[in-house]
C-alpha atoms as a PDB file:
ATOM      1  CA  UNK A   1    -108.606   3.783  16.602  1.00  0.00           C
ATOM      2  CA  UNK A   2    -107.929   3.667  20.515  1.00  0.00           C
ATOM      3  CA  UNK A   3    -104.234   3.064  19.745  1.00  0.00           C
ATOM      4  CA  UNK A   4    -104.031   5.901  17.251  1.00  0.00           C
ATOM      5  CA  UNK A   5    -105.868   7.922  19.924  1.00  0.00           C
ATOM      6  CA  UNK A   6    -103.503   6.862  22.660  1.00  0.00           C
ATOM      7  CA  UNK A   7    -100.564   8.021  21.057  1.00  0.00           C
ATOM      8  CA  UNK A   8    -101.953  11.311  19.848  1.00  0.00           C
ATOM      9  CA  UNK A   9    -102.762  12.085  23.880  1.00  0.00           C
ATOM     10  CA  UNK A  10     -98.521  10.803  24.658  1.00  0.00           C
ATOM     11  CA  UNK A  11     -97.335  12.998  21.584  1.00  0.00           C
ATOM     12  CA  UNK A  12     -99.399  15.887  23.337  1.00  0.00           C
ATOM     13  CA  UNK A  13     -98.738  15.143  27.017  1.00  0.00           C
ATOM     14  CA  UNK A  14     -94.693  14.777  26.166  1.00  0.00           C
ATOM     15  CA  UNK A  15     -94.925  17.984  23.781  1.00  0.00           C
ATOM     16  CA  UNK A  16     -96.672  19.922  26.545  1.00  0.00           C
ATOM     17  CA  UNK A  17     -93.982  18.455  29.270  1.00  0.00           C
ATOM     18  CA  UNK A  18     -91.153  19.684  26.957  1.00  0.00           C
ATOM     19  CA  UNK A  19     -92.396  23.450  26.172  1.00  0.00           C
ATOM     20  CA  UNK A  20     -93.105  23.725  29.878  1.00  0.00           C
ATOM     21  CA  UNK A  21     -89.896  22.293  30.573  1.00  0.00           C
ATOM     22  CA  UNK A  22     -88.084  25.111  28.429  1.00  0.00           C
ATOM     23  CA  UNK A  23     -90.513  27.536  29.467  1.00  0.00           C
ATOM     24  CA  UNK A  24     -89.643  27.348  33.033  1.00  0.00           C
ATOM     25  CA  UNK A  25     -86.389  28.305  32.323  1.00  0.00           C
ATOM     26  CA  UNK A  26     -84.633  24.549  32.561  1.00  0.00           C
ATOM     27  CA  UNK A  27     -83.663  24.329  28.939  1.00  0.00           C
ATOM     28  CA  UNK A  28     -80.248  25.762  28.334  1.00  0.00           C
ATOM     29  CA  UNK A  29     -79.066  27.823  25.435  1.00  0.00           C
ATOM     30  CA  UNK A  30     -75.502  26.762  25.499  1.00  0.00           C
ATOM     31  CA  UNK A  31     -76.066  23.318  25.224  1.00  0.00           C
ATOM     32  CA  UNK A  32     -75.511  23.172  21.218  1.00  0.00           C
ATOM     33  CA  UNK A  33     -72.448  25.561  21.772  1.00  0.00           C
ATOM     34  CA  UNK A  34     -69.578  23.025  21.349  1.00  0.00           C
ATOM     35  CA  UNK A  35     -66.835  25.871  21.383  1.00  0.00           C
ATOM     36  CA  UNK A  36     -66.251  29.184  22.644  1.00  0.00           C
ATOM     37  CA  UNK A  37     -62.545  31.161  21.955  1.00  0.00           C
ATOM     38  CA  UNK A  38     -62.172  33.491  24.850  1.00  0.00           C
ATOM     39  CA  UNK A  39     -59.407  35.544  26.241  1.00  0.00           C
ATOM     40  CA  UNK A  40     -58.331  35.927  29.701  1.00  0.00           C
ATOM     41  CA  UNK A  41     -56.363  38.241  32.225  1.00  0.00           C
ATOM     42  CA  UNK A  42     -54.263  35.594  35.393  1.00  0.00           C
ATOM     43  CA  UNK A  43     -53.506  37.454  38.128  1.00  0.00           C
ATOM     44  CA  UNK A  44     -52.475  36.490  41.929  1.00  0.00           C
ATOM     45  CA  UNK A  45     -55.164  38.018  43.750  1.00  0.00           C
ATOM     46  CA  UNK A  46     -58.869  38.974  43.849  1.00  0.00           C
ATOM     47  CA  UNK A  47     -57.935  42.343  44.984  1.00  0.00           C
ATOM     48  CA  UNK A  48     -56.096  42.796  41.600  1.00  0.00           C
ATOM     49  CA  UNK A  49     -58.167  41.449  38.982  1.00  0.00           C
ATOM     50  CA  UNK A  50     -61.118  43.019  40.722  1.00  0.00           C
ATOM     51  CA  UNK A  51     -58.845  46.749  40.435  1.00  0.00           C
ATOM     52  CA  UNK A  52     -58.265  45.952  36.963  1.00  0.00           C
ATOM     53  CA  UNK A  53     -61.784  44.896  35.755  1.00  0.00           C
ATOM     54  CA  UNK A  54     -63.155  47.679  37.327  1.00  0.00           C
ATOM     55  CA  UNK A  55     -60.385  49.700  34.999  1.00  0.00           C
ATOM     56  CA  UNK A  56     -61.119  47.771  31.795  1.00  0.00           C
ATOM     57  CA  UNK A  57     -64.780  48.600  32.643  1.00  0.00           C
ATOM     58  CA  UNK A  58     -63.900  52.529  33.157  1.00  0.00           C
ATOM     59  CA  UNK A  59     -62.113  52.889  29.547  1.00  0.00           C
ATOM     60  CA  UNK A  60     -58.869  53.485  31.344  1.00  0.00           C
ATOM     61  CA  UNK A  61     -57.249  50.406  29.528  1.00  0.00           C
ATOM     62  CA  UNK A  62     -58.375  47.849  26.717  1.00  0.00           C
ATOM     63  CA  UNK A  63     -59.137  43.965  28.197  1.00  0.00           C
ATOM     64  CA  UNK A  64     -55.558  43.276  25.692  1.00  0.00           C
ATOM     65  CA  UNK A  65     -53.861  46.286  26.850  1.00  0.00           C
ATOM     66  CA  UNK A  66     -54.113  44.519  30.338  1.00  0.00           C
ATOM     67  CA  UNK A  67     -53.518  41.113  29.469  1.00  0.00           C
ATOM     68  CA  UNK A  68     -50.468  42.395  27.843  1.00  0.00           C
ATOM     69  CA  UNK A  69     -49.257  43.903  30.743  1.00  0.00           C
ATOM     70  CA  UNK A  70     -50.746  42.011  33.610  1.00  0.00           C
ATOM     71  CA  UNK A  71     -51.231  38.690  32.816  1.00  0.00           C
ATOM     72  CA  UNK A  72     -48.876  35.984  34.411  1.00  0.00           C
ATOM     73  CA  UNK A  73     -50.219  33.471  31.804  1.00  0.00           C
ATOM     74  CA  UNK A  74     -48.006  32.777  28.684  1.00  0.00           C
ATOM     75  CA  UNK A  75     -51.275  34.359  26.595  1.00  0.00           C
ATOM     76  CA  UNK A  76     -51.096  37.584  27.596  1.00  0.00           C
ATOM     77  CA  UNK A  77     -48.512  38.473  24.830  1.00  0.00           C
ATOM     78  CA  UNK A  78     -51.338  37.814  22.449  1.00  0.00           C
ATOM     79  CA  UNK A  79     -54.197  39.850  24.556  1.00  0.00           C
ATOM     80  CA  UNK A  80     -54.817  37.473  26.354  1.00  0.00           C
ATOM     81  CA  UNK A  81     -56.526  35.269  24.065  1.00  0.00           C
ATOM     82  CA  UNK A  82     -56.506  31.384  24.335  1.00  0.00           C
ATOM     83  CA  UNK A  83     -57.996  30.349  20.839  1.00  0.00           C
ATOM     84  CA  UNK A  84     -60.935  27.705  20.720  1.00  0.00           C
ATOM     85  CA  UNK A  85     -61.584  25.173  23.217  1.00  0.00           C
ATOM     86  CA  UNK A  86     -64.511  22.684  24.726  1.00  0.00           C
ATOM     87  CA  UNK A  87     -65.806  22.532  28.518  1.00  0.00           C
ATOM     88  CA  UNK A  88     -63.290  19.841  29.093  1.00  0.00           C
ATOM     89  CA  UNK A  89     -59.740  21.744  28.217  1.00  0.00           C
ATOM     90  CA  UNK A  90     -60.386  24.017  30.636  1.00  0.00           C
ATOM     91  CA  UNK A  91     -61.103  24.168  34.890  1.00  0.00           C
ATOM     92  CA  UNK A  92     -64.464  23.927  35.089  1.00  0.00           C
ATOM     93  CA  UNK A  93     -65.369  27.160  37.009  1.00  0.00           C
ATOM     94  CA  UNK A  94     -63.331  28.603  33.756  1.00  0.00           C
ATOM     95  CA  UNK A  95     -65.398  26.937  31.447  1.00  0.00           C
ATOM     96  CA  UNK A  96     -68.317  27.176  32.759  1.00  0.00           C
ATOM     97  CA  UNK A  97     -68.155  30.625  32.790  1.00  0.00           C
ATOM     98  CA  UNK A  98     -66.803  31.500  29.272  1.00  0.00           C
ATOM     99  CA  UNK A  99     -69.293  29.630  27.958  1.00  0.00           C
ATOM    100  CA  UNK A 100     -72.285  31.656  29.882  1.00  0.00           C
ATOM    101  CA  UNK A 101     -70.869  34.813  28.766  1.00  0.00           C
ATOM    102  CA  UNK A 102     -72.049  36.551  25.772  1.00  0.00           C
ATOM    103  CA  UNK A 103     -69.857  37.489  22.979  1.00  0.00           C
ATOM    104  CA  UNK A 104     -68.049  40.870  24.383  1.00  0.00           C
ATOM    105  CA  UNK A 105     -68.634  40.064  28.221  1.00  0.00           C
ATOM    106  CA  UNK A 106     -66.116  40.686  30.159  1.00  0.00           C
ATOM    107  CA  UNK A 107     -66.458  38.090  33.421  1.00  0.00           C
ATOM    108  CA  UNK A 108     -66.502  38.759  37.429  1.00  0.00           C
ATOM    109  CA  UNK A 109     -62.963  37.285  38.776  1.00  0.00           C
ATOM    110  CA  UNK A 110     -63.147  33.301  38.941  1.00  0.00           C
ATOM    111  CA  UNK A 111     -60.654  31.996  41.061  1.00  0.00           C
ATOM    112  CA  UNK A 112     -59.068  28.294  40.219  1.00  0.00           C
ATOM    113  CA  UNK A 113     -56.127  26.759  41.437  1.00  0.00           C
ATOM    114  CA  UNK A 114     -53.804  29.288  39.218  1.00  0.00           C
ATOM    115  CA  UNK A 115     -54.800  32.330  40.475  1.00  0.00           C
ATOM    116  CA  UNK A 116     -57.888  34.531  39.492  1.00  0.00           C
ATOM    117  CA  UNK A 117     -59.376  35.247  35.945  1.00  0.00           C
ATOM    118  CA  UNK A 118     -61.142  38.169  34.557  1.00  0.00           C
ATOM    119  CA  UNK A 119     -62.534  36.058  31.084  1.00  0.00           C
ATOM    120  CA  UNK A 120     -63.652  37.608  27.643  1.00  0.00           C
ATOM    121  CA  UNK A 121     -65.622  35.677  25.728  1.00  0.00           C
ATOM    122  CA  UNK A 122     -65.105  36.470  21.689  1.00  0.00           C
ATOM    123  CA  UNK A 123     -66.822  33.714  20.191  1.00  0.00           C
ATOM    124  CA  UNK A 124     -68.939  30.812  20.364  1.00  0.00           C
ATOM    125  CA  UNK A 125     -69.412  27.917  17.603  1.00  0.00           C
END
């Protein structure tokens, strides 16, 4: 009976440990996302992808419209979009950040060692 009670009191103290552990905002959501397909706008300078989010967010121009026309990467003559990939295809500052976007958010500029980014995530499986 001590035994049986024993492990009822480590089931609890582990369950408890566990919800707090969530609760306290340490559990993260993404964690089961294995993919995400996002799009992206390259561009040389901060300066310029911060001019063009700030356009994208006005209306002035779609996020494709100005992948189309601004982006230096090969993708930008599809909108920008770079299909499905994993944390590790990518940079991680990319990654990282196209997988804590929600579907439809358009990122800050993240610079990497090929310029600066505005990212779209579109999906997430």
């Amino acid at each position: 009976m001590k035994n049986l009670i024993k492990l009822f009191l480590a089931i609890a103290i582990i369950f408890t440990g566990l919800t707090s552990f969530a609760a306290g905002g340490y559990f993260n959501p993404n964690l089961d996302i294995t993919e995400v397909r996002a799009s992206h706008i390259l561009v040389s300078s901060r300066k310029e992808a911060l001019q063009l989010k700030k356009e994208i967010k006005n209306g002035e121009i779609t996020f494709e419209d100005a992948a189309l026309r601004y982006s230096q990467c090969p993708s930008g003559r599809r909108g920008g979009d770079l299909g499905y990939f994993n944390r590790k295809q990518m940079v991680q500052s990319f990654a990282d950040t196209a997988f804590d976007l929600k579907i439809g958010e358009i990122s800050d500029p993240v610079g990497t060692k090929f310029g600066w980014h505005i990212i779209k995530t579109t999906d997430k499986r």
